[in-house]
C-alpha atoms as a PDB file:
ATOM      1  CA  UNK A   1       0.000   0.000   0.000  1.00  0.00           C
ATOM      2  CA  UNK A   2       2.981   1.966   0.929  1.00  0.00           C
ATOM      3  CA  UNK A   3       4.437   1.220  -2.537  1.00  0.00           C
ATOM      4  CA  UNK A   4       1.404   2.209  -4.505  1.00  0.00           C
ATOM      5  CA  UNK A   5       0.883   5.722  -2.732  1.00  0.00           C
ATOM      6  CA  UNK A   6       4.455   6.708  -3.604  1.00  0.00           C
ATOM      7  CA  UNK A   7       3.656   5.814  -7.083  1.00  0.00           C
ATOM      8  CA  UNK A   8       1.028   7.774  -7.325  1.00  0.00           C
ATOM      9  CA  UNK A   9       2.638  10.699  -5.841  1.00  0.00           C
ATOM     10  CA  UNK A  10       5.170  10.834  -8.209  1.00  0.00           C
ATOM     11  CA  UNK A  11       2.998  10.123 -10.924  1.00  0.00           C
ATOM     12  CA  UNK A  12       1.204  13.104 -10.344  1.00  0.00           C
ATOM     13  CA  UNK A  13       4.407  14.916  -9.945  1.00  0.00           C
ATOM     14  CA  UNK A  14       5.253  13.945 -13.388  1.00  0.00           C
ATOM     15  CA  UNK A  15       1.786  14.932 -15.043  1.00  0.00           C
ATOM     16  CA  UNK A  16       0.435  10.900 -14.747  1.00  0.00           C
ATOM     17  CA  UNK A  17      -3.818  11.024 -13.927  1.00  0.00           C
ATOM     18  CA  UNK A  18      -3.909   9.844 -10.352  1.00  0.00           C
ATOM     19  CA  UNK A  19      -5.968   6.662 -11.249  1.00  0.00           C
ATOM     20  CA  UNK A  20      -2.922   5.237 -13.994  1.00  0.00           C
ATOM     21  CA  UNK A  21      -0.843   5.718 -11.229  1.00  0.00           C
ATOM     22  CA  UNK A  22      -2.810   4.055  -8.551  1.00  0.00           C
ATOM     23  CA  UNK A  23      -3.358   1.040 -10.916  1.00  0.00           C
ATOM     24  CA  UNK A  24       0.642   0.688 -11.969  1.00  0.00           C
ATOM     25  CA  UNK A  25       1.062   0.969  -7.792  1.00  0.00           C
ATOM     26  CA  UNK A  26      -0.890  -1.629  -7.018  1.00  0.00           C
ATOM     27  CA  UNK A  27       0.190  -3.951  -9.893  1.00  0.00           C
ATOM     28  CA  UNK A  28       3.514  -3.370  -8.010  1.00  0.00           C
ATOM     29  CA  UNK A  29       2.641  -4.360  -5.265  1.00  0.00           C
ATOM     30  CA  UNK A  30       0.816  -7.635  -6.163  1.00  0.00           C
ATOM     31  CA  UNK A  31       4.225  -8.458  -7.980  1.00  0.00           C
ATOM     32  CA  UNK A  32       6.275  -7.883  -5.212  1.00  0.00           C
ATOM     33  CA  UNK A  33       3.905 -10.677  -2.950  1.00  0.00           C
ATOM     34  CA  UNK A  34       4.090 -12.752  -5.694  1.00  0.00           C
ATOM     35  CA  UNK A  35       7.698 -13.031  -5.294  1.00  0.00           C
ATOM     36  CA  UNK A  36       8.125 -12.696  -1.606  1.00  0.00           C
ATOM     37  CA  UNK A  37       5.649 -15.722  -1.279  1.00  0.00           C
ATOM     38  CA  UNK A  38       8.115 -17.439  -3.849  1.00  0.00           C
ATOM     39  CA  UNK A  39      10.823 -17.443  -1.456  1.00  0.00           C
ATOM     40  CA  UNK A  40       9.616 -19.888   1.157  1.00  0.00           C
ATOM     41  CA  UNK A  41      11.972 -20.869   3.720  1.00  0.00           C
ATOM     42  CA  UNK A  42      13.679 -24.833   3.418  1.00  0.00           C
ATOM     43  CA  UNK A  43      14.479 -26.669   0.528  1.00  0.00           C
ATOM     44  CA  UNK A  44      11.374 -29.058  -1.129  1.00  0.00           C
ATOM     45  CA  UNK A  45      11.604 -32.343   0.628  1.00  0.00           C
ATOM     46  CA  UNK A  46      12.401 -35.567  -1.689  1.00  0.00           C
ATOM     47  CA  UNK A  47      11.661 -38.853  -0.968  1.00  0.00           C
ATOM     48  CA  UNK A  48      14.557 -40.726  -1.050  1.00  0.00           C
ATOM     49  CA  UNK A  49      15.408 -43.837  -3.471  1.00  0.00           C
ATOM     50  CA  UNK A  50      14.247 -47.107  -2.656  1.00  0.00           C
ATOM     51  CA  UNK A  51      17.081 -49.673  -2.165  1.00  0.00           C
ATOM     52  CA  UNK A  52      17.970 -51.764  -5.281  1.00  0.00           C
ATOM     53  CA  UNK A  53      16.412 -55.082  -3.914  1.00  0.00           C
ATOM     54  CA  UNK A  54      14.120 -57.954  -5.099  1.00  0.00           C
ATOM     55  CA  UNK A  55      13.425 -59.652  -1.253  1.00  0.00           C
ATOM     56  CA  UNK A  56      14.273 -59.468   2.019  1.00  0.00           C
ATOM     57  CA  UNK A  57      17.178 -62.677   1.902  1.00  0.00           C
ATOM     58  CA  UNK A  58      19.884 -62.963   0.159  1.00  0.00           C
ATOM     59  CA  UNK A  59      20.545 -65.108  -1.375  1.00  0.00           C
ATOM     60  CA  UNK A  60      16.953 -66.013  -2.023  1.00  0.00           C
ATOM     61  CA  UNK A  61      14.658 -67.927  -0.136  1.00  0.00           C
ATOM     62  CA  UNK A  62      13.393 -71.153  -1.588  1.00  0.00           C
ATOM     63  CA  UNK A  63       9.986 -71.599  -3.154  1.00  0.00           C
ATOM     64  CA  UNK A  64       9.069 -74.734  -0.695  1.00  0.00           C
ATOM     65  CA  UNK A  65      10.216 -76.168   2.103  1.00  0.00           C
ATOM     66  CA  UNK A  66      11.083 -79.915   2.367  1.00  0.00           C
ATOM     67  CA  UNK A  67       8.257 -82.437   2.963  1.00  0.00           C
ATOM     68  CA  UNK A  68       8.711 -84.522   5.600  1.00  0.00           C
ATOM     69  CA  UNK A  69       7.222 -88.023   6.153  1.00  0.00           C
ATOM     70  CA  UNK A  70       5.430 -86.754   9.836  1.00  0.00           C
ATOM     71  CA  UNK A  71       2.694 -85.281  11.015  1.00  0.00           C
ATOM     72  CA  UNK A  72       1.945 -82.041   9.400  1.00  0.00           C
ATOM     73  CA  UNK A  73       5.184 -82.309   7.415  1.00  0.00           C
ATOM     74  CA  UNK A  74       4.088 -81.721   3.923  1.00  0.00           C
ATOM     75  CA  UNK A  75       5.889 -79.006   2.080  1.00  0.00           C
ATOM     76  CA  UNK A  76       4.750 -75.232   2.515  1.00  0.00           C
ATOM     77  CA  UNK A  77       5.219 -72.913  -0.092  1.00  0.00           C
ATOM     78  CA  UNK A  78       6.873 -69.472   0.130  1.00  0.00           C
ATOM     79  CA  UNK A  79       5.228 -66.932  -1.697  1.00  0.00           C
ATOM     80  CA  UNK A  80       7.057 -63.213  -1.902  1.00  0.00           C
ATOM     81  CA  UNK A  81       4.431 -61.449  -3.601  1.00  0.00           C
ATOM     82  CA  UNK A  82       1.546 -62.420  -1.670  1.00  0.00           C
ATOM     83  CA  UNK A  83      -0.432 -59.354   0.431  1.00  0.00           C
ATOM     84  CA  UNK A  84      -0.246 -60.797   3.855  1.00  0.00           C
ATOM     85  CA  UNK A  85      -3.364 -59.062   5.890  1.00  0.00           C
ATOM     86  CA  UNK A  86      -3.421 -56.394   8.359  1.00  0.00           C
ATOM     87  CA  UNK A  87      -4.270 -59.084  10.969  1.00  0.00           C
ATOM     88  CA  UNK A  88      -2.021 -61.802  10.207  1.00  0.00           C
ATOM     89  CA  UNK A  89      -2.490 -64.432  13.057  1.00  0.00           C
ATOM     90  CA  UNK A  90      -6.256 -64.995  11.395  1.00  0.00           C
ATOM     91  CA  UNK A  91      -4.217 -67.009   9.179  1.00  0.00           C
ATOM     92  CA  UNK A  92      -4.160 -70.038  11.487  1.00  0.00           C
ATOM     93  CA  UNK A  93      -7.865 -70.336  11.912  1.00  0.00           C
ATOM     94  CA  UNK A  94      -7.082 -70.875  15.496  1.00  0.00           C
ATOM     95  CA  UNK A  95      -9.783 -68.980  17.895  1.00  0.00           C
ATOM     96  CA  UNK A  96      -7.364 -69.456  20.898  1.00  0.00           C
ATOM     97  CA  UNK A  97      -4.695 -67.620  19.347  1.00  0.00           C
ATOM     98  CA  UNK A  98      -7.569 -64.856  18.103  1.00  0.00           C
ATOM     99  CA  UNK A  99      -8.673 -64.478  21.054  1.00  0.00           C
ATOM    100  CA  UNK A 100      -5.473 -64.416  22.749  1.00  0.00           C
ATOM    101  CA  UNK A 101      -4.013 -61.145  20.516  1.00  0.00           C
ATOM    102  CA  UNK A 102      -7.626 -60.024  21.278  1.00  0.00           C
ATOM    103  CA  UNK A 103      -7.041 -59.075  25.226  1.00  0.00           C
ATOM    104  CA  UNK A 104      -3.153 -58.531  24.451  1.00  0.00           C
ATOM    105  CA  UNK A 105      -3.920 -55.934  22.280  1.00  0.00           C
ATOM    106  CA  UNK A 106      -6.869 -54.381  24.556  1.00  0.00           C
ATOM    107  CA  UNK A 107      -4.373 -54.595  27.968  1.00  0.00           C
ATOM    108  CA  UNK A 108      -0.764 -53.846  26.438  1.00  0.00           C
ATOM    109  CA  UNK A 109       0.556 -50.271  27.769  1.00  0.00           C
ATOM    110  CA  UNK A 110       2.444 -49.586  25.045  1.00  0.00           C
ATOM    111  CA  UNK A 111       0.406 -49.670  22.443  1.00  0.00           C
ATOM    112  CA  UNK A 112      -2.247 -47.225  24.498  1.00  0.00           C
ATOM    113  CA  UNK A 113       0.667 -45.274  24.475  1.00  0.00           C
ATOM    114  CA  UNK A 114       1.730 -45.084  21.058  1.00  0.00           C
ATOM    115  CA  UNK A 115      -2.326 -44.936  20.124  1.00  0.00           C
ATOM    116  CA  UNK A 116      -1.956 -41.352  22.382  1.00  0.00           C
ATOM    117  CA  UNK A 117       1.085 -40.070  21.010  1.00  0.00           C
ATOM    118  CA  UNK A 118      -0.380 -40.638  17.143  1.00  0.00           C
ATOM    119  CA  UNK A 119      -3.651 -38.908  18.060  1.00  0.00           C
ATOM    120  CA  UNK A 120      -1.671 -35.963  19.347  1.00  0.00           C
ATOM    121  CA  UNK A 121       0.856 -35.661  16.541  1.00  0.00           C
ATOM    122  CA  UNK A 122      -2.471 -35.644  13.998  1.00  0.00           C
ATOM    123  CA  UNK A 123      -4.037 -32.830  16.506  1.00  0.00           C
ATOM    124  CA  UNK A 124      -0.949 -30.952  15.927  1.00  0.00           C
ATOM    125  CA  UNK A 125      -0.987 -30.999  12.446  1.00  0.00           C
ATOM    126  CA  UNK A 126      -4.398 -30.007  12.270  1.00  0.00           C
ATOM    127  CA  UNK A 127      -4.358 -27.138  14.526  1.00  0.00           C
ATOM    128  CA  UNK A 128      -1.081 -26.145  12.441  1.00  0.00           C
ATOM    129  CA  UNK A 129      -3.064 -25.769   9.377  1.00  0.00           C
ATOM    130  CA  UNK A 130      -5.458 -23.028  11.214  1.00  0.00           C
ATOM    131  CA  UNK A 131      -2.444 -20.430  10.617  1.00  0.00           C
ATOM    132  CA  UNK A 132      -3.719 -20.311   6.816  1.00  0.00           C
ATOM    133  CA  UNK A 133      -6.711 -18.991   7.466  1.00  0.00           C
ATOM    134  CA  UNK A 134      -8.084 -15.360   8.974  1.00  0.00           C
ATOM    135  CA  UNK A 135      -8.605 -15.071  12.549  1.00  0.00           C
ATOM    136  CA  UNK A 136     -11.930 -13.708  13.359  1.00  0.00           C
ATOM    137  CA  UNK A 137     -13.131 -12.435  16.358  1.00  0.00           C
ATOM    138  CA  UNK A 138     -16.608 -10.871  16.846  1.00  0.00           C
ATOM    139  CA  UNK A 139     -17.949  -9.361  20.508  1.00  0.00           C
ATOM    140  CA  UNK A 140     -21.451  -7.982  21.637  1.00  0.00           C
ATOM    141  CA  UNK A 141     -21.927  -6.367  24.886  1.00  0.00           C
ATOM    142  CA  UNK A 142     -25.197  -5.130  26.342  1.00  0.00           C
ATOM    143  CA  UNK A 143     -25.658  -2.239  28.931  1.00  0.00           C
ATOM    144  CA  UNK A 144     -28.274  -0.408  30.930  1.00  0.00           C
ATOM    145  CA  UNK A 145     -27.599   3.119  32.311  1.00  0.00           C
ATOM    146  CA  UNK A 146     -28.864   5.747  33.478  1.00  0.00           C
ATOM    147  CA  UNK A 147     -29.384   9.642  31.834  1.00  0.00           C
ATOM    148  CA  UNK A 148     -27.590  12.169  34.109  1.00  0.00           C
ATOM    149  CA  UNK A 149     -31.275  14.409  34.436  1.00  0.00           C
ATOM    150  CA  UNK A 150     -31.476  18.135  35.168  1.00  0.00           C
ATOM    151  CA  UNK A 151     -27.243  18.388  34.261  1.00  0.00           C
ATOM    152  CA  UNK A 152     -25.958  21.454  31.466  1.00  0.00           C
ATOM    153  CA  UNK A 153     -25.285  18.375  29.477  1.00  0.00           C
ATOM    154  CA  UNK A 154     -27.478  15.649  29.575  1.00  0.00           C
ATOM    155  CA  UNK A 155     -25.926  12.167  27.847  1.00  0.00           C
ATOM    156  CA  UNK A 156     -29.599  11.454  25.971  1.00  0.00           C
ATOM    157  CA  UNK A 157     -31.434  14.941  24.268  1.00  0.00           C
ATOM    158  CA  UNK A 158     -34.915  13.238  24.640  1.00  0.00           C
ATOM    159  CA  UNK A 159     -34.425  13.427  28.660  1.00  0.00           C
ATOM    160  CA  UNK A 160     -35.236   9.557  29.069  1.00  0.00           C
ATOM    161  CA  UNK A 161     -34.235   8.774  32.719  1.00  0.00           C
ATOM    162  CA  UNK A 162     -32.917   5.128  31.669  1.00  0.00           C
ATOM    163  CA  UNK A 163     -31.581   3.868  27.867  1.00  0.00           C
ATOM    164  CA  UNK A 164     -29.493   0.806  26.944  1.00  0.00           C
ATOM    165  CA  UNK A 165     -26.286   0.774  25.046  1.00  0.00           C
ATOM    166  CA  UNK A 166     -25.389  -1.957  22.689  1.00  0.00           C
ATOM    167  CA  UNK A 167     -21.659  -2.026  21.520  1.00  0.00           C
ATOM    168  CA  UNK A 168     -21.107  -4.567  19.009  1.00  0.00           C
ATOM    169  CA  UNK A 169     -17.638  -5.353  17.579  1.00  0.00           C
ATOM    170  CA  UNK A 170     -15.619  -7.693  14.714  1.00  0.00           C
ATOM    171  CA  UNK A 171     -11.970  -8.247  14.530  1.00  0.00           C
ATOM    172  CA  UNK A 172     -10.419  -9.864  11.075  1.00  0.00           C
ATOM    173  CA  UNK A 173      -6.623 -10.123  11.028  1.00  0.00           C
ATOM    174  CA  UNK A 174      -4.407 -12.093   9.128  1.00  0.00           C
ATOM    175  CA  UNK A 175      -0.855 -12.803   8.830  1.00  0.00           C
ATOM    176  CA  UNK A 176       0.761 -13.564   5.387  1.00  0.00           C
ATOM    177  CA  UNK A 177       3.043 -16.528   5.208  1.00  0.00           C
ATOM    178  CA  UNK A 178       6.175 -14.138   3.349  1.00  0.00           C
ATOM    179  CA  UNK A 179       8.713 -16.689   3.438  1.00  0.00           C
ATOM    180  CA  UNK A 180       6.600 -20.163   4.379  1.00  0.00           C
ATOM    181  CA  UNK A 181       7.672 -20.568   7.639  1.00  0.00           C
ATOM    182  CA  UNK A 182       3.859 -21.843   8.189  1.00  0.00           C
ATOM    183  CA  UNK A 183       4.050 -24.632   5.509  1.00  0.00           C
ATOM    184  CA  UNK A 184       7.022 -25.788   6.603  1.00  0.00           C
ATOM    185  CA  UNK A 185       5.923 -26.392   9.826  1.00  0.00           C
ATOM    186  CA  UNK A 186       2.934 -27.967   8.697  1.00  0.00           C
ATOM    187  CA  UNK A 187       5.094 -30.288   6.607  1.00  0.00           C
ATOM    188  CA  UNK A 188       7.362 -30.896   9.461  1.00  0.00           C
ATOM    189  CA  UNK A 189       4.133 -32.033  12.248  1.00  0.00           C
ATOM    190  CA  UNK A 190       2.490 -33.921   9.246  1.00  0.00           C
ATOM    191  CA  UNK A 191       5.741 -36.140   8.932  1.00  0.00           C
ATOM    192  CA  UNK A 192       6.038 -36.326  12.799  1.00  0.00           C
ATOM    193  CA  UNK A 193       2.142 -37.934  12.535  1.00  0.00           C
ATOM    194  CA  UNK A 194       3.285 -40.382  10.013  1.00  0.00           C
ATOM    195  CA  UNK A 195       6.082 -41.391  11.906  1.00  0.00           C
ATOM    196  CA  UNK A 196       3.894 -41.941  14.754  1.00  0.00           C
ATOM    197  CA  UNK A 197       1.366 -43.798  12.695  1.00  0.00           C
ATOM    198  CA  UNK A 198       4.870 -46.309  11.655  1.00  0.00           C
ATOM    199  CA  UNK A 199       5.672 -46.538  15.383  1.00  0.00           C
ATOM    200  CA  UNK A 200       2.480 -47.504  16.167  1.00  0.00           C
ATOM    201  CA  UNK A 201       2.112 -50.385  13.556  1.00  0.00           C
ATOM    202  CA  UNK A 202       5.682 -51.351  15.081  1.00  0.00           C
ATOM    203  CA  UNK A 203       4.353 -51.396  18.665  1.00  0.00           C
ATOM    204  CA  UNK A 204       1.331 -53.884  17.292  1.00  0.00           C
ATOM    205  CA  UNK A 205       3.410 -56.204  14.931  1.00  0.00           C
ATOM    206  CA  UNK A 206       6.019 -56.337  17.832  1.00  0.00           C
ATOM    207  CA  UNK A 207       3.093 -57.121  20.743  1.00  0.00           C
ATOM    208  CA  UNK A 208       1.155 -59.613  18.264  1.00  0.00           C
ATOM    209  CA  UNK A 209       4.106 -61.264  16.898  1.00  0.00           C
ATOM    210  CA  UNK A 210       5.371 -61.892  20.754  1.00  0.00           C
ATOM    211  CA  UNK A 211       1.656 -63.132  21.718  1.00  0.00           C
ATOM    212  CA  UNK A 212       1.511 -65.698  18.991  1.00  0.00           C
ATOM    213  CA  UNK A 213       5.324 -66.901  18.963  1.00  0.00           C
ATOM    214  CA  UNK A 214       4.688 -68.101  22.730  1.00  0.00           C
ATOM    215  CA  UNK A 215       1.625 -68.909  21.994  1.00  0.00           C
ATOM    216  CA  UNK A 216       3.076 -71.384  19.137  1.00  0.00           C
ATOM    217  CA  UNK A 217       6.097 -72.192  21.449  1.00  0.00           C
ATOM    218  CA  UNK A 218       3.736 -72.886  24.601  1.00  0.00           C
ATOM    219  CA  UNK A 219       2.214 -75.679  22.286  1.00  0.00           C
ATOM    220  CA  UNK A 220       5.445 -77.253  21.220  1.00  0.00           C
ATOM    221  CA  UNK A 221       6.353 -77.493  24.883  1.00  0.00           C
ATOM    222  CA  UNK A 222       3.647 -79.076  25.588  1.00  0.00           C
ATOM    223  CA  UNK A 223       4.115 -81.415  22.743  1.00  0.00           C
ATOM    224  CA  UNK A 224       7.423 -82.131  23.883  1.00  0.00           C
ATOM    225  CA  UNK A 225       6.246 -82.773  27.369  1.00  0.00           C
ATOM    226  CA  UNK A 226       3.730 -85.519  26.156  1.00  0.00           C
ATOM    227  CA  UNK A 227       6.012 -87.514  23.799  1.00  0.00           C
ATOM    228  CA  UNK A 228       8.841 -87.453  26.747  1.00  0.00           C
ATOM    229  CA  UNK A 229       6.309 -88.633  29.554  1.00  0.00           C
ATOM    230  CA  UNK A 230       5.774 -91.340  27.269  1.00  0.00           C
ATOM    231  CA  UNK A 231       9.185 -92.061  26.270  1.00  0.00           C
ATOM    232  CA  UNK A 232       9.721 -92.601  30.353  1.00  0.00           C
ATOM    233  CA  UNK A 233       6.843 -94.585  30.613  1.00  0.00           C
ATOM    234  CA  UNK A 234       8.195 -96.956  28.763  1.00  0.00           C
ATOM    235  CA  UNK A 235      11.677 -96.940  29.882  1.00  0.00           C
ATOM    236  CA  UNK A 236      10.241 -97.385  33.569  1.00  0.00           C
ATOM    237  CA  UNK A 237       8.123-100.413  32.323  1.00  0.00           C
ATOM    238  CA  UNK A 238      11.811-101.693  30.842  1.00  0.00           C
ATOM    239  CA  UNK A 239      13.291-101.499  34.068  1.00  0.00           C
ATOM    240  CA  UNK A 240      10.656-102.955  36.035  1.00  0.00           C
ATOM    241  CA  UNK A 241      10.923-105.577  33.539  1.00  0.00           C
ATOM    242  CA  UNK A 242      14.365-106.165  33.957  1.00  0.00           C
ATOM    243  CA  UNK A 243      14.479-105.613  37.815  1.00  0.00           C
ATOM    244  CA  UNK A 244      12.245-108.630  37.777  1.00  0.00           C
ATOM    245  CA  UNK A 245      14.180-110.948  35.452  1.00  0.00           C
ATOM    246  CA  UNK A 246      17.192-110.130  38.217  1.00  0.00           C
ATOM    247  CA  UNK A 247      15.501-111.473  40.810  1.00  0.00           C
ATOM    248  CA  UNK A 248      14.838-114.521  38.550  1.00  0.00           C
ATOM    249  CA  UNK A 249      18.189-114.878  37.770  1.00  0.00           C
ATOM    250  CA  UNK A 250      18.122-114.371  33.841  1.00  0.00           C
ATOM    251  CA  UNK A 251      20.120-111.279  33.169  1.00  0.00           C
ATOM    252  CA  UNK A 252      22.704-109.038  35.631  1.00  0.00           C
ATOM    253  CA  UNK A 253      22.936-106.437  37.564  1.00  0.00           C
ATOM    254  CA  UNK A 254      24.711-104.412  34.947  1.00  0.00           C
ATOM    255  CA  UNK A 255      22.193-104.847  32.629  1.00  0.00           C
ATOM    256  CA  UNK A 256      19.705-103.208  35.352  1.00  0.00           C
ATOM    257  CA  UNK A 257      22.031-100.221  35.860  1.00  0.00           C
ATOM    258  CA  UNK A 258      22.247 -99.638  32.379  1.00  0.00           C
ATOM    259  CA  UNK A 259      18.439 -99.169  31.765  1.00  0.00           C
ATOM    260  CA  UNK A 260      18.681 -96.946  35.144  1.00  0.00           C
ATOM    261  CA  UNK A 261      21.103 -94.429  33.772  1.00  0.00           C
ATOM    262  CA  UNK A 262      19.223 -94.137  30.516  1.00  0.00           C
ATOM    263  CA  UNK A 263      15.899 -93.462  31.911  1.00  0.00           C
ATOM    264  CA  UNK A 264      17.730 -91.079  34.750  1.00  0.00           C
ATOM    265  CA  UNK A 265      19.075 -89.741  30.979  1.00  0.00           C
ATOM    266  CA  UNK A 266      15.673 -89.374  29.781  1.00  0.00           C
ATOM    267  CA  UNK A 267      14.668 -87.855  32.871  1.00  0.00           C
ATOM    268  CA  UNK A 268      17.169 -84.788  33.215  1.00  0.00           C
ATOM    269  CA  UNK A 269      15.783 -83.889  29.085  1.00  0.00           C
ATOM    270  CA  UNK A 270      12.248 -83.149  30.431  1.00  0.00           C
ATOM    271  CA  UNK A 271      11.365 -80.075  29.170  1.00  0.00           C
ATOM    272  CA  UNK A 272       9.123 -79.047  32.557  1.00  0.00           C
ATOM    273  CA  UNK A 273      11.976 -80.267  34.791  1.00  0.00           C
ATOM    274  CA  UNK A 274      15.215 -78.712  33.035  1.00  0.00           C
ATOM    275  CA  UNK A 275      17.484 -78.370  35.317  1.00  0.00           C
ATOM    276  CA  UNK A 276      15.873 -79.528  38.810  1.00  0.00           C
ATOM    277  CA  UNK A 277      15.821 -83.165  39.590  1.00  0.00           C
ATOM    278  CA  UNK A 278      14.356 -85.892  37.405  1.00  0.00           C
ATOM    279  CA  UNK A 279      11.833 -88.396  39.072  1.00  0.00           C
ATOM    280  CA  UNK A 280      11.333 -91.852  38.733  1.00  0.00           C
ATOM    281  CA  UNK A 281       7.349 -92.781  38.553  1.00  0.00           C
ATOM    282  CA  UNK A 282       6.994 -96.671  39.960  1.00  0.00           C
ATOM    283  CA  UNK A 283       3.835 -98.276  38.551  1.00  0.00           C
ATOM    284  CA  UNK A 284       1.003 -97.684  41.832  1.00  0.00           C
ATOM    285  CA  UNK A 285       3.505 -95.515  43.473  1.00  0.00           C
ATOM    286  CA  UNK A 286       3.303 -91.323  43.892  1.00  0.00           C
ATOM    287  CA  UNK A 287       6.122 -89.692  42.549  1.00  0.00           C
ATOM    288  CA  UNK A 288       9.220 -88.930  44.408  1.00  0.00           C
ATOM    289  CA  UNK A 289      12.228 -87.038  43.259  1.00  0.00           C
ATOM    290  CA  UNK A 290      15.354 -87.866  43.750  1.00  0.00           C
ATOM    291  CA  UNK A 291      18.950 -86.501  42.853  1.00  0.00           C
ATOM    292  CA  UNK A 292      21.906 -88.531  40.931  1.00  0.00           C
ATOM    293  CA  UNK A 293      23.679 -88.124  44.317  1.00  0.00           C
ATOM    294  CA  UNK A 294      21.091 -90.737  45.826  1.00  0.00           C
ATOM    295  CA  UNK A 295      20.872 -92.760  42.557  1.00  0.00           C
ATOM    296  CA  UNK A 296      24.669 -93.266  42.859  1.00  0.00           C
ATOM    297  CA  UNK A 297      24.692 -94.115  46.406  1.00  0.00           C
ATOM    298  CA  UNK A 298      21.728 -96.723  45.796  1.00  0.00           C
ATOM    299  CA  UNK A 299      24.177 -97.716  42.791  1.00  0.00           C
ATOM    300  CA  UNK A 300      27.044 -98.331  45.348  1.00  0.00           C
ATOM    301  CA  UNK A 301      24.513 -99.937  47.973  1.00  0.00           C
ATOM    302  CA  UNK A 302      23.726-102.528  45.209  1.00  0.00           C
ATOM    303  CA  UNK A 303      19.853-101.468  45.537  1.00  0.00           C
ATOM    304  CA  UNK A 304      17.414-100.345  42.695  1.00  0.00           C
ATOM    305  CA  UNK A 305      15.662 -97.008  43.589  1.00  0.00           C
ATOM    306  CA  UNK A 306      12.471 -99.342  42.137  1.00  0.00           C
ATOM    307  CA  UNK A 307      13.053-101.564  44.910  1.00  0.00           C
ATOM    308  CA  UNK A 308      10.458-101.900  47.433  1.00  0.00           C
ATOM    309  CA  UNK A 309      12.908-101.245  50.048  1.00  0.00           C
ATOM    310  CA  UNK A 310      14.038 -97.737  49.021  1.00  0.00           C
ATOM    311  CA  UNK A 311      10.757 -96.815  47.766  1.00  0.00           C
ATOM    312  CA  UNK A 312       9.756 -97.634  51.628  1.00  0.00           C
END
């Protein structure tokens, strides 16, 4: 505005008509916004190059696994280019481990945390992008007051003892963004919400990928457990077996021993029992633990700990 009145001073100075000069000021001036708004502060942001890569191994993974003569050993194939979805562990059609992710997800801290911290950053960003538009601000106030009566200068001319006063008011203001400091900020808390969104899909592949790897791990355990429990139920039946053909004369007392260690062996590779002591089940008897310090001495003593004796 500034610009244009000195224009059209010195326009006039010069013989110009007033309104040439006012129009050649204010095309000025529009030109000189123009390139003031040009000059915003920051270099353009670039995304950067994705890495030269065709998968995640290298070198690359193989298309199936081997197929195994077991139970559920047949081959499973690897597909790259398959979209996996958002919730994965649906995959297994298992409604244990569903329901499992289902509280973890609803009672994990973390990921309430991270669910906080990406509402903020997107409150931020919106409330950023208010500095692009005009700030109004409009105010009304109401009064009742009284005429100063019978006074050399009365407030009201028509003598009225009581009037009201209404003052009404409306601000506009605002504030050009010269050099873009206000996009750049923008820019800046709308990449700080996206890298909150990214931290909280880590927080929920890292919680649901722990849930269902000890989920899958608690049922190999317990797999384990089974097909070891019967492993020693057999090697106890063996030595009970042989115990008795000892007494009967038919085979030694090394060739007791030797079924002993095995099944104390068998015993210490428990998964549940890793590393306490290993414990020898007797067919009608509880179970009672007992250390390779007592095995030995019962081994010195010439006694089997499945003699009624010791288990006395």
């Amino acid at each position: 505005m500034t610009l244009a009145l000195l224009k059209s001073v010195s326009a006039s100075h010069r013989g110009v008509p007033a309104s040439r000069s006012m129009v050649a000021g204010w095309a000025w001036t529009i030109i000189f916004a123009i390139f003031i708004e040009g000059c915003a502060l920051g270099p353009d942001f670039k995304h950067p190059d994705a890495p030269v890569t065709s998968g995640y191994a290298n070198p690359a993974l193989p298309v199936a696994t081997v197929d195994v003569d077991t139970a559920a050993g047949t081959a499973q194939r690897l597909v790259e280019a398959m979209d996996i979805p958002g919730q994965w562990w649906t995959v297994f059609h298992s409604p244990q481990i569903d329901d499992l992710v289902k509280r973890a997800i609803a009672a994990n801290p973390d990921l309430g945390a991270a669910k906080a911290a990406l509402r903020v950053a997107r409150e931020n960003a919106l409330a950023q992008e208010a500095a692009f538009y005009p700030t109004v601000q409009a105010g009304f106030s109401p009064s009742r007051q009284r005429n100063a009566i019978g006074t050399l200068a009365p407030t009201l001319i028509s003598g009225a003892p009581v009037y009201s006063l209404y003052t009404a008011q409306v601000s506009v203001s605002y504030v050009l963004d010269v050099f873009g400091a206000n996009r750049r900020m923008l820019e800046s808390l709308n990449a700080q919400a996206e890298l909150q969104h990214f931290e909280y899909e880590a927080a929920l592949l890292a919680v649901t990928s722990n849930v269902v790897g000890a989920a899958i791990q608690e049922a190999s355990l317990e797999g384990q457990i089974d097909a070891t429990n019967q492993i020693i139920e057999a090697q106890q039946a063996q030595v009970r077996l042989m115990t008795r053909a000892r007494e009967l004369g038919e085979v030694s007392m090394l060739d007791v021993r030797t079924l002993e260690v095995q099944l104390a062996q068998t015993e210490a590779t428990h998964p549940s029992r890793r590393p306490t002591p290993f414990t020898l089940e007797p067919a009608g008897k509880p179970s009672k633990m007992i250390t390779f310090r007592a095995l030995r001495s019962l081994q010195r003593a010439g006694r089997s700990w499945l003699d009624p004796e010791t288990q006395a």
